[in-house]
C-alpha atoms as a PDB file:
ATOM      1  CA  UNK A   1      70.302 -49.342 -43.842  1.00  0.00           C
ATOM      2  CA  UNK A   2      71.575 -47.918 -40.953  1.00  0.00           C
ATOM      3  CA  UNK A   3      70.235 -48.281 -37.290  1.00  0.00           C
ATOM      4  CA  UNK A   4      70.393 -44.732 -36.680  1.00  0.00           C
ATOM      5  CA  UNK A   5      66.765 -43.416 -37.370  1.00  0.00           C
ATOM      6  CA  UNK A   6      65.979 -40.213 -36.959  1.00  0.00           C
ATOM      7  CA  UNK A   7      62.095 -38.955 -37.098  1.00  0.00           C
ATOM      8  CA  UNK A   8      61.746 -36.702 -40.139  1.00  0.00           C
ATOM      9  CA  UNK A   9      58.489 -36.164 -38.929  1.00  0.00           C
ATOM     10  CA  UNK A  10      56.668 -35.561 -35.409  1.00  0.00           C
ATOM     11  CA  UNK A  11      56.903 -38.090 -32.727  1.00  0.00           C
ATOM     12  CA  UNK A  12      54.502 -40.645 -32.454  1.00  0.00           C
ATOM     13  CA  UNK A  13      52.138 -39.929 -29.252  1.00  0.00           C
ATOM     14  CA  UNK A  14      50.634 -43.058 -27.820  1.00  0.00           C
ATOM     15  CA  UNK A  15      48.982 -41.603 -25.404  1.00  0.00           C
ATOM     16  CA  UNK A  16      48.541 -38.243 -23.603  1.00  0.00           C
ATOM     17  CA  UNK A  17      47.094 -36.690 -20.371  1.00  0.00           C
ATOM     18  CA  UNK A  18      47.233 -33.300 -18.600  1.00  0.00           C
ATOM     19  CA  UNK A  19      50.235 -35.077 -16.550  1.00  0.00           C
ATOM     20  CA  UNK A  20      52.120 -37.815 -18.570  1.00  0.00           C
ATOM     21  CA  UNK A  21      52.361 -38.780 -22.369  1.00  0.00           C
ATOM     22  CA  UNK A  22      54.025 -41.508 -23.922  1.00  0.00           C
ATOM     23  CA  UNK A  23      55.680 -41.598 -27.567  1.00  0.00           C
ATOM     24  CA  UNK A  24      56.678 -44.733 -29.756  1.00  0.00           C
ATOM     25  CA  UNK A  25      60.327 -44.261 -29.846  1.00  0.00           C
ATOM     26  CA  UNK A  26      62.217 -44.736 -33.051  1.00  0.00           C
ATOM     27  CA  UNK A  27      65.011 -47.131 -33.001  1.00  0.00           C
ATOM     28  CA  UNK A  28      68.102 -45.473 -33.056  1.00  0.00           C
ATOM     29  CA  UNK A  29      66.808 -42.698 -31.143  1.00  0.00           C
ATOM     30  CA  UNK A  30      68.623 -41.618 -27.753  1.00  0.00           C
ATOM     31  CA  UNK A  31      66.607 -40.574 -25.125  1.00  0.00           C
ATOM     32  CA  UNK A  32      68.631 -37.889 -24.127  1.00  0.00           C
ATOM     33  CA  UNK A  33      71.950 -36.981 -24.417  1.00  0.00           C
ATOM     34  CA  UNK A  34      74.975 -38.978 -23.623  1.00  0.00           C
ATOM     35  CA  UNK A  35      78.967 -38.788 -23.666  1.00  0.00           C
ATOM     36  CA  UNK A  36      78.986 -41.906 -24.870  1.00  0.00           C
ATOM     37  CA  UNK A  37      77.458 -41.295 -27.969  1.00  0.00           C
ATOM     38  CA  UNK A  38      78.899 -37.944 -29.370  1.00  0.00           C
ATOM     39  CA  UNK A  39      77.160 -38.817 -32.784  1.00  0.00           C
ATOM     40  CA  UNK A  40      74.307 -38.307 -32.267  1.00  0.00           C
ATOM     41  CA  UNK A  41      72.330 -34.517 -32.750  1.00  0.00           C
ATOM     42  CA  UNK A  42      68.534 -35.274 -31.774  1.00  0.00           C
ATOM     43  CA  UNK A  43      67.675 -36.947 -28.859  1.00  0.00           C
ATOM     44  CA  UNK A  44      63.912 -37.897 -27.249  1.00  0.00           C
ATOM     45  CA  UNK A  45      63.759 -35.304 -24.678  1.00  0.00           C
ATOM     46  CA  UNK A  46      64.698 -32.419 -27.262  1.00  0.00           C
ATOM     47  CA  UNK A  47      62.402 -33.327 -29.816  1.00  0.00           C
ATOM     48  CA  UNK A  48      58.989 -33.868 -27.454  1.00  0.00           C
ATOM     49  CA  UNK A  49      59.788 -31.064 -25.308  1.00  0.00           C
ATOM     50  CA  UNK A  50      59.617 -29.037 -28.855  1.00  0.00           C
ATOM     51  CA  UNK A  51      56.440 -30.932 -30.696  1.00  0.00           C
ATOM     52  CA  UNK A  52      54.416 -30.250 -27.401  1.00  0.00           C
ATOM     53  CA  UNK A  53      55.915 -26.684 -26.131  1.00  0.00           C
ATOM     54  CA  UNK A  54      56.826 -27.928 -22.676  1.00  0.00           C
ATOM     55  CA  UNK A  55      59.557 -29.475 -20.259  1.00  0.00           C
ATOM     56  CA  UNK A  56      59.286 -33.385 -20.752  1.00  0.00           C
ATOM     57  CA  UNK A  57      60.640 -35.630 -17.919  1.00  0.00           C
ATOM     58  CA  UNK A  58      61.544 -39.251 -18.808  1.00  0.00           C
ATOM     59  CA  UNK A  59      60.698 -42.037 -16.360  1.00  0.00           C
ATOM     60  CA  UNK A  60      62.553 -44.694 -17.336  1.00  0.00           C
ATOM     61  CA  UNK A  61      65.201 -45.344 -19.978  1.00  0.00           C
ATOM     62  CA  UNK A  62      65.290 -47.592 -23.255  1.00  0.00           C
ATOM     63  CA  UNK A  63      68.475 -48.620 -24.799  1.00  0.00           C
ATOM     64  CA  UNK A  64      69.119 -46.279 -27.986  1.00  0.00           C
ATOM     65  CA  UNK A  65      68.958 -49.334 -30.778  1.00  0.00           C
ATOM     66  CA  UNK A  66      65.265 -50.228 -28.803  1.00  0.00           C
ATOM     67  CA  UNK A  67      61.990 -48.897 -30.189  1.00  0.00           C
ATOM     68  CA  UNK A  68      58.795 -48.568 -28.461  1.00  0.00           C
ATOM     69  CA  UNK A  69      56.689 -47.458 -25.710  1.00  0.00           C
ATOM     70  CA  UNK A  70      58.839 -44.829 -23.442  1.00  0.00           C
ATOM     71  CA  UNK A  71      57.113 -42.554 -20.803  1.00  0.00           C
ATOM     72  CA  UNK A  72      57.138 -39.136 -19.699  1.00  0.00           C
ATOM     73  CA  UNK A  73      55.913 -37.071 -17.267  1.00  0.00           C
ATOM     74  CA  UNK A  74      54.646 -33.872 -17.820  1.00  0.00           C
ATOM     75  CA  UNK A  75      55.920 -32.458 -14.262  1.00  0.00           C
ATOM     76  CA  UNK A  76      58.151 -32.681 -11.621  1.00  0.00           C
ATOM     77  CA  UNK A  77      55.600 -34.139  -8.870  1.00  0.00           C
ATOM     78  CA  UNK A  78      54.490 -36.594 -11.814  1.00  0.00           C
ATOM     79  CA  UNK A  79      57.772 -37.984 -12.720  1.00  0.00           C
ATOM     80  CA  UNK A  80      58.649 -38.853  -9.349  1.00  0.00           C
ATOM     81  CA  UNK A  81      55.497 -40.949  -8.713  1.00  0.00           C
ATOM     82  CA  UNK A  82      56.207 -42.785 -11.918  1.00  0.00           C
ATOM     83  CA  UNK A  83      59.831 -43.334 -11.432  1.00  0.00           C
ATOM     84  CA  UNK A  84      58.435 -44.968  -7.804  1.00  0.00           C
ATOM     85  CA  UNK A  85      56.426 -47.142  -9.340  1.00  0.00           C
ATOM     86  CA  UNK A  86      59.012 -48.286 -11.836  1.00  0.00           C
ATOM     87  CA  UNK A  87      61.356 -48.819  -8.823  1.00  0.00           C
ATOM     88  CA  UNK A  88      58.815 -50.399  -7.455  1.00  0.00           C
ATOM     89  CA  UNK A  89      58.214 -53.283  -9.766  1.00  0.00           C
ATOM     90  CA  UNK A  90      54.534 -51.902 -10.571  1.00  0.00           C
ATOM     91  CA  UNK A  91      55.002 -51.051 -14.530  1.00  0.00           C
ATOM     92  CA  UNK A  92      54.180 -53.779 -16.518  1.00  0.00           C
ATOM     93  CA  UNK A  93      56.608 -54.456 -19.281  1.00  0.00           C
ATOM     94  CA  UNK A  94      56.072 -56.710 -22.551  1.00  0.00           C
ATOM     95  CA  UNK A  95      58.767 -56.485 -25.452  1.00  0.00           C
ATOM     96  CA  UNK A  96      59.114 -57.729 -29.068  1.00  0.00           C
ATOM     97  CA  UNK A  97      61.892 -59.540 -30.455  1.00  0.00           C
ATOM     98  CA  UNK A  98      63.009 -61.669 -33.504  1.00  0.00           C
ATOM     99  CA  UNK A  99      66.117 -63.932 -32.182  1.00  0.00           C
ATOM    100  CA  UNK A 100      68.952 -66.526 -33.595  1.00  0.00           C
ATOM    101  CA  UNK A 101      67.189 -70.436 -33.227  1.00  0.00           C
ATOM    102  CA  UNK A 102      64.124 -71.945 -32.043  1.00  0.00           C
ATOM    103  CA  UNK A 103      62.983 -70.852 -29.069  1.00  0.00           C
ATOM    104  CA  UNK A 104      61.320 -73.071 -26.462  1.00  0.00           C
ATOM    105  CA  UNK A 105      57.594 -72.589 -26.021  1.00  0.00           C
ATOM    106  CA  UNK A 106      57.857 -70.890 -22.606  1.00  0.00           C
ATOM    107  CA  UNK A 107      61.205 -69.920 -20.372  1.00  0.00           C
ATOM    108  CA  UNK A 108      61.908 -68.261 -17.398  1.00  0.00           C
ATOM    109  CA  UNK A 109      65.342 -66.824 -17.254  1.00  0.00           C
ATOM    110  CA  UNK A 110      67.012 -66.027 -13.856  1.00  0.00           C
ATOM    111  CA  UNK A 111      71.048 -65.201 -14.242  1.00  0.00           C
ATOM    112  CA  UNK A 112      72.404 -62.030 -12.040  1.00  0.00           C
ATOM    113  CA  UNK A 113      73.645 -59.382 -14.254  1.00  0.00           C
ATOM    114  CA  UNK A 114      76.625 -57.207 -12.974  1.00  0.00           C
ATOM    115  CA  UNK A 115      76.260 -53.613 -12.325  1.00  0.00           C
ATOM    116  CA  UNK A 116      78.758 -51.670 -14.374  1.00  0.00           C
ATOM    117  CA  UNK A 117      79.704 -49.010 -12.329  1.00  0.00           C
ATOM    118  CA  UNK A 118      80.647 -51.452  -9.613  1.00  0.00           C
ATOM    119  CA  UNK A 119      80.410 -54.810 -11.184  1.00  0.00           C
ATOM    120  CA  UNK A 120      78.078 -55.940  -8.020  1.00  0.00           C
ATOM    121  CA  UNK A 121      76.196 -58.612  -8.728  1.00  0.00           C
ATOM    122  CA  UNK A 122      72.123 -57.912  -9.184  1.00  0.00           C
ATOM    123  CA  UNK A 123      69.297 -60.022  -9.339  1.00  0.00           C
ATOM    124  CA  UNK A 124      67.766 -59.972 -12.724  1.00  0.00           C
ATOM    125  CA  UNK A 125      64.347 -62.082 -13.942  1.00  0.00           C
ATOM    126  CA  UNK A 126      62.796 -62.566 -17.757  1.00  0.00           C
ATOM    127  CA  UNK A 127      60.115 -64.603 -18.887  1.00  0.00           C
ATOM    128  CA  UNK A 128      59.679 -65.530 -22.485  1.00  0.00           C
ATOM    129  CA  UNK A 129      57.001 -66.897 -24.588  1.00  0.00           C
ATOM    130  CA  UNK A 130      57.704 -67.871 -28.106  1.00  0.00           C
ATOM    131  CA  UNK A 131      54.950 -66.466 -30.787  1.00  0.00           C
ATOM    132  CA  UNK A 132      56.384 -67.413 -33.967  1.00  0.00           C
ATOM    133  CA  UNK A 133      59.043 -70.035 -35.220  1.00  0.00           C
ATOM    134  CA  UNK A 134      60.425 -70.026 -38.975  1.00  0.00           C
ATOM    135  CA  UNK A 135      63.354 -71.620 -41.164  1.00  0.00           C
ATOM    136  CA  UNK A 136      64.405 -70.176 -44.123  1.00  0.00           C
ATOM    137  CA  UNK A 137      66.584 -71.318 -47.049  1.00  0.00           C
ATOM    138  CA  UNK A 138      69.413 -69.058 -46.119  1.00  0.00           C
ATOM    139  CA  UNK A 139      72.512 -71.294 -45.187  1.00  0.00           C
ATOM    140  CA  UNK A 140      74.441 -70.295 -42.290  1.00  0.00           C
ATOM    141  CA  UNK A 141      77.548 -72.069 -41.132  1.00  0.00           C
ATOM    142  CA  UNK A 142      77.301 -75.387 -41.218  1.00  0.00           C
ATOM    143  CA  UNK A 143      73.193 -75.363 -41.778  1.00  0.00           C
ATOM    144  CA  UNK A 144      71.529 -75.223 -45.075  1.00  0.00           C
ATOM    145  CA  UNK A 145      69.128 -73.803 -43.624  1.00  0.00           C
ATOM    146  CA  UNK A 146      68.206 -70.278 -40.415  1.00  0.00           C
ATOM    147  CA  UNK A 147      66.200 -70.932 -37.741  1.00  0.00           C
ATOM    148  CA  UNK A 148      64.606 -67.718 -36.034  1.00  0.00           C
ATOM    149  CA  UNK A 149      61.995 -67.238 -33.205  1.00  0.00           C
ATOM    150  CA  UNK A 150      59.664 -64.201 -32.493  1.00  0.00           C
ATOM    151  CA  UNK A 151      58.969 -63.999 -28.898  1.00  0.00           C
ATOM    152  CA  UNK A 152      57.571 -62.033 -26.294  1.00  0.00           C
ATOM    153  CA  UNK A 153      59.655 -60.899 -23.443  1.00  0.00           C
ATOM    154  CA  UNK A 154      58.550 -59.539 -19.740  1.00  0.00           C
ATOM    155  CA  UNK A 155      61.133 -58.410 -17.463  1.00  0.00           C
ATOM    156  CA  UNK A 156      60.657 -58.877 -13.641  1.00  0.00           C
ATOM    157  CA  UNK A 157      63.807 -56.668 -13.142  1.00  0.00           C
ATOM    158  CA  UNK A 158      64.902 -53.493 -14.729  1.00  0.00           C
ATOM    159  CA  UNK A 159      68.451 -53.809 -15.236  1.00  0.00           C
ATOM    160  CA  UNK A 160      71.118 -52.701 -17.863  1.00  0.00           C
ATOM    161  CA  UNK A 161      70.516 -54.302 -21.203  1.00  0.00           C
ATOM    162  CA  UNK A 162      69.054 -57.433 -19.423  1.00  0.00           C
ATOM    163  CA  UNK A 163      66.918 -58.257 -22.160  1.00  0.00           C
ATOM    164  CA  UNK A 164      69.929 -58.240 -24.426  1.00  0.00           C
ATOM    165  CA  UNK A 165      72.130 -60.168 -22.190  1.00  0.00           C
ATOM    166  CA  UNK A 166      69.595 -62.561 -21.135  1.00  0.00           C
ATOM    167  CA  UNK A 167      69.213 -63.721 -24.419  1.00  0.00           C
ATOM    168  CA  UNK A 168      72.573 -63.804 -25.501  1.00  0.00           C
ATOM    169  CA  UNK A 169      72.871 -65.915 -22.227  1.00  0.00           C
ATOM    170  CA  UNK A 170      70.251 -68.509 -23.318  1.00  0.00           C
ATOM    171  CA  UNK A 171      72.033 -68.769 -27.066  1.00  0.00           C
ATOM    172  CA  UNK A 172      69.729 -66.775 -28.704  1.00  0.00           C
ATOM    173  CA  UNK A 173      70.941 -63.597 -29.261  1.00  0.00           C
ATOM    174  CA  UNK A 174      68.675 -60.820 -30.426  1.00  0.00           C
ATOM    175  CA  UNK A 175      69.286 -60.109 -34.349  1.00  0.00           C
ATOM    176  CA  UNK A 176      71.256 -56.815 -34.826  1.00  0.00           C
ATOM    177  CA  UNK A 177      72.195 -56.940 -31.211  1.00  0.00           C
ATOM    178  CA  UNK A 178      75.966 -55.149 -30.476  1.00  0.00           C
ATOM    179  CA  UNK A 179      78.359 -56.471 -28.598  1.00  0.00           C
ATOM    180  CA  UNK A 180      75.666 -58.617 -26.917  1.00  0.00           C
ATOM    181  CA  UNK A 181      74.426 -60.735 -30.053  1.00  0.00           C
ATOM    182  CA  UNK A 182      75.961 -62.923 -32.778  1.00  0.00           C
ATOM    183  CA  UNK A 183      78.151 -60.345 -35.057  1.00  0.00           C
ATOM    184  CA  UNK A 184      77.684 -63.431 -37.685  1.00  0.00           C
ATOM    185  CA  UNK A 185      73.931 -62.922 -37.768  1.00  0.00           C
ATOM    186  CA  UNK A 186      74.105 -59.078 -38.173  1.00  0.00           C
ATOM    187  CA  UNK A 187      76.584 -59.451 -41.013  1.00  0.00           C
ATOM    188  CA  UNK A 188      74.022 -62.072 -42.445  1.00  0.00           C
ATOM    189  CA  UNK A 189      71.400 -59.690 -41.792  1.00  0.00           C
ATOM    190  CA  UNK A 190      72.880 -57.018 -43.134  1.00  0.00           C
ATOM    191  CA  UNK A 191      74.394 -58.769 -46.336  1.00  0.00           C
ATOM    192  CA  UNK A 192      70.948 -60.565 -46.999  1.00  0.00           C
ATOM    193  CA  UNK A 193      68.347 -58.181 -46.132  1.00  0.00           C
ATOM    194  CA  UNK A 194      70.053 -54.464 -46.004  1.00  0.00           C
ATOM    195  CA  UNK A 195      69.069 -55.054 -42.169  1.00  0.00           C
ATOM    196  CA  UNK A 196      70.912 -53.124 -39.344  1.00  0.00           C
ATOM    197  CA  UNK A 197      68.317 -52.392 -36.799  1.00  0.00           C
ATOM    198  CA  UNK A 198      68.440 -54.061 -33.570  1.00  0.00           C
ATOM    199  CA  UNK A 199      65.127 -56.299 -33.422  1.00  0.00           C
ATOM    200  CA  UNK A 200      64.027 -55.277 -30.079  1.00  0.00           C
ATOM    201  CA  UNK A 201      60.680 -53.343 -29.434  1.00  0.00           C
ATOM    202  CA  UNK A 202      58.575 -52.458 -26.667  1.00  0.00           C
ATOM    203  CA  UNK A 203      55.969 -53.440 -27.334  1.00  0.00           C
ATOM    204  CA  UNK A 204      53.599 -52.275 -23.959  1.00  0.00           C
ATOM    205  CA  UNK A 205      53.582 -50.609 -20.775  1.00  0.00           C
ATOM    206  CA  UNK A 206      50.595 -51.489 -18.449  1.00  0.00           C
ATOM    207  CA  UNK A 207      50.320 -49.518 -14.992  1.00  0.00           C
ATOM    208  CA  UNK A 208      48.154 -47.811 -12.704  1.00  0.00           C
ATOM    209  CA  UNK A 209      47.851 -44.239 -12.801  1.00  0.00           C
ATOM    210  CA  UNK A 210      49.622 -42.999  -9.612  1.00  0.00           C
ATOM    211  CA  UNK A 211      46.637 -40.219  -9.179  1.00  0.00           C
ATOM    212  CA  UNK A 212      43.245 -41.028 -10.530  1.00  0.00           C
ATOM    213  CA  UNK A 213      44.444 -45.311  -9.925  1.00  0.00           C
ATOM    214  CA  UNK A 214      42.747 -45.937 -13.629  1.00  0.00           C
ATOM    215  CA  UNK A 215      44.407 -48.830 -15.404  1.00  0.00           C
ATOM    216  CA  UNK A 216      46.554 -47.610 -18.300  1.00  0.00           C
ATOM    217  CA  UNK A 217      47.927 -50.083 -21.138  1.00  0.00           C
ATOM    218  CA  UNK A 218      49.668 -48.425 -23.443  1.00  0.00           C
ATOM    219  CA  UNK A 219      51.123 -50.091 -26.791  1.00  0.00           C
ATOM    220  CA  UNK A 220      53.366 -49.746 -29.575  1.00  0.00           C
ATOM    221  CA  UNK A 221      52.713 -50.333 -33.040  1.00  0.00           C
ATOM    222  CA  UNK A 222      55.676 -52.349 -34.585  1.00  0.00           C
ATOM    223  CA  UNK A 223      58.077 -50.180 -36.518  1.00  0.00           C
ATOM    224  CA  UNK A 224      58.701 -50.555 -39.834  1.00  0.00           C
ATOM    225  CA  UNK A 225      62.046 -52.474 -39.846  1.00  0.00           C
ATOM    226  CA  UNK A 226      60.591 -54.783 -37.305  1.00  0.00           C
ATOM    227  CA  UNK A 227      57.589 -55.488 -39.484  1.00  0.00           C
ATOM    228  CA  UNK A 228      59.338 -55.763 -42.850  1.00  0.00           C
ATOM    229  CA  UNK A 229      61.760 -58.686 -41.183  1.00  0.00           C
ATOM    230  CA  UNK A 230      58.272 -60.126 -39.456  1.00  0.00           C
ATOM    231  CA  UNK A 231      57.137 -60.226 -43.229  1.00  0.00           C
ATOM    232  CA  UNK A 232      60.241 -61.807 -44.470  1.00  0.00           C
ATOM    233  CA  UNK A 233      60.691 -64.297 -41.679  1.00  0.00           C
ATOM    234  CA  UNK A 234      57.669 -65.454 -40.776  1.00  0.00           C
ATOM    235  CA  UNK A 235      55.444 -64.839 -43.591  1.00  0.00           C
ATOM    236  CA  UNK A 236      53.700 -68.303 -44.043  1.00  0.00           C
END
């Protein structure tokens, strides 16, 4: 299966308002276009702007392989109060993922990533809580047996891939992570399940809403990779 996945059908809206809306964004979807990835045809911003009739703005990013929450703003005065609070540290951000090994119960993770255009050195803060641990029969290396976590991941920081390099730092890489997890696992995945998605969804977005100051918490349903490996990893 491959970790392309492009909607055959509308976008899902999470929420809505006169000013913002936010979609649950299929893995493998990019959320706009890129010269880096001359592939790909559809792309986030395309597609909404088209289902709703209407300029879309982004106001963040997430990585292509990542599903879940991802905001707009219906206008221009709109998406620059949002993008403020994101570079302000006021959105809220909780992920999903399924990594390699048993997980302790809680961690807080705090290793500087480099900034690529640069390579400068930025400050960059996760916290994880594990919600699920499982082994399964499936030998691997030396083990007879896999060991896999489901956790719950809220970043501090917003930088490039952090959650992806953060856990590779911490030896336990996301599953169907590339370059930053464990190319063993994805083969294993991929031999054993037909699995190619990268695990990774976001899962909410809680913030307040930079007119009216209501509380919004927004959250994605789990997509139906994610949930079929939740199912096979962790169904007892």
């Amino acid at each position: 299966m491959t970790d392309v996945v492009l909607p055959s059908e509308p976008l899902p809206i999470l929420y809505q308002s006169a000013d913002m809306v936010a979609i649950n964004k299929p893995h493998g979807l990019l959320v706009h276009r890129s010269p880096i990835a001359a592939d790909a045809h559809e792309f986030a911003v395309q597609l909404l702007r088209d289902q709703l009739g209407q300029r879309v703005f982004p106001a963040h990013r997430l990585d292509r392989k990542t599903g879940g929450v991802l905001l707009f703003a219906l206008n221009e005065t709109m998406n620059a109060a949002l993008q403020q609070q994101f570079a302000d540290g006021q959105m809220h951000k909780t992920y999903w993922a399924i990594v390699r090994g048993y997980t302790p119960d809680f961690l807080d993770i705090d290793y500087p990533l480099r900034r690529d255009e640069d390579n400068v050195l930025q400050d960059a803060f996760t916290s994880l809580t594990t919600l699920r641990r499982a082994e399964i029969p499936l030998p691997f290396g030396k083990h007879t047996t896999s060991r896999y976590s489901l956790v719950e991941l809220t970043p501090t920081t917003g930088r490039m891939h952090q959650l992806r390099k953060h856990m590779a730092h911490v030896f336990h890489p996301i599953i169907g992570d590339r370059p930053h997890g464990c190319n063993k696992q994805n083969r294993l995945f991929l031999s054993q399940f037909g699995m190619n998605t990268m695990l990774l969804h976001a899962r909410q977005l809680a913030f307040r809403h930079p007119v009216s100051g209501e509380t919004l918490s927004i959250e994605a349903p789990l997509q139906s990779e994610f949930t079929r490996m939740m199912a096979m990893l962790f169904s007892e």
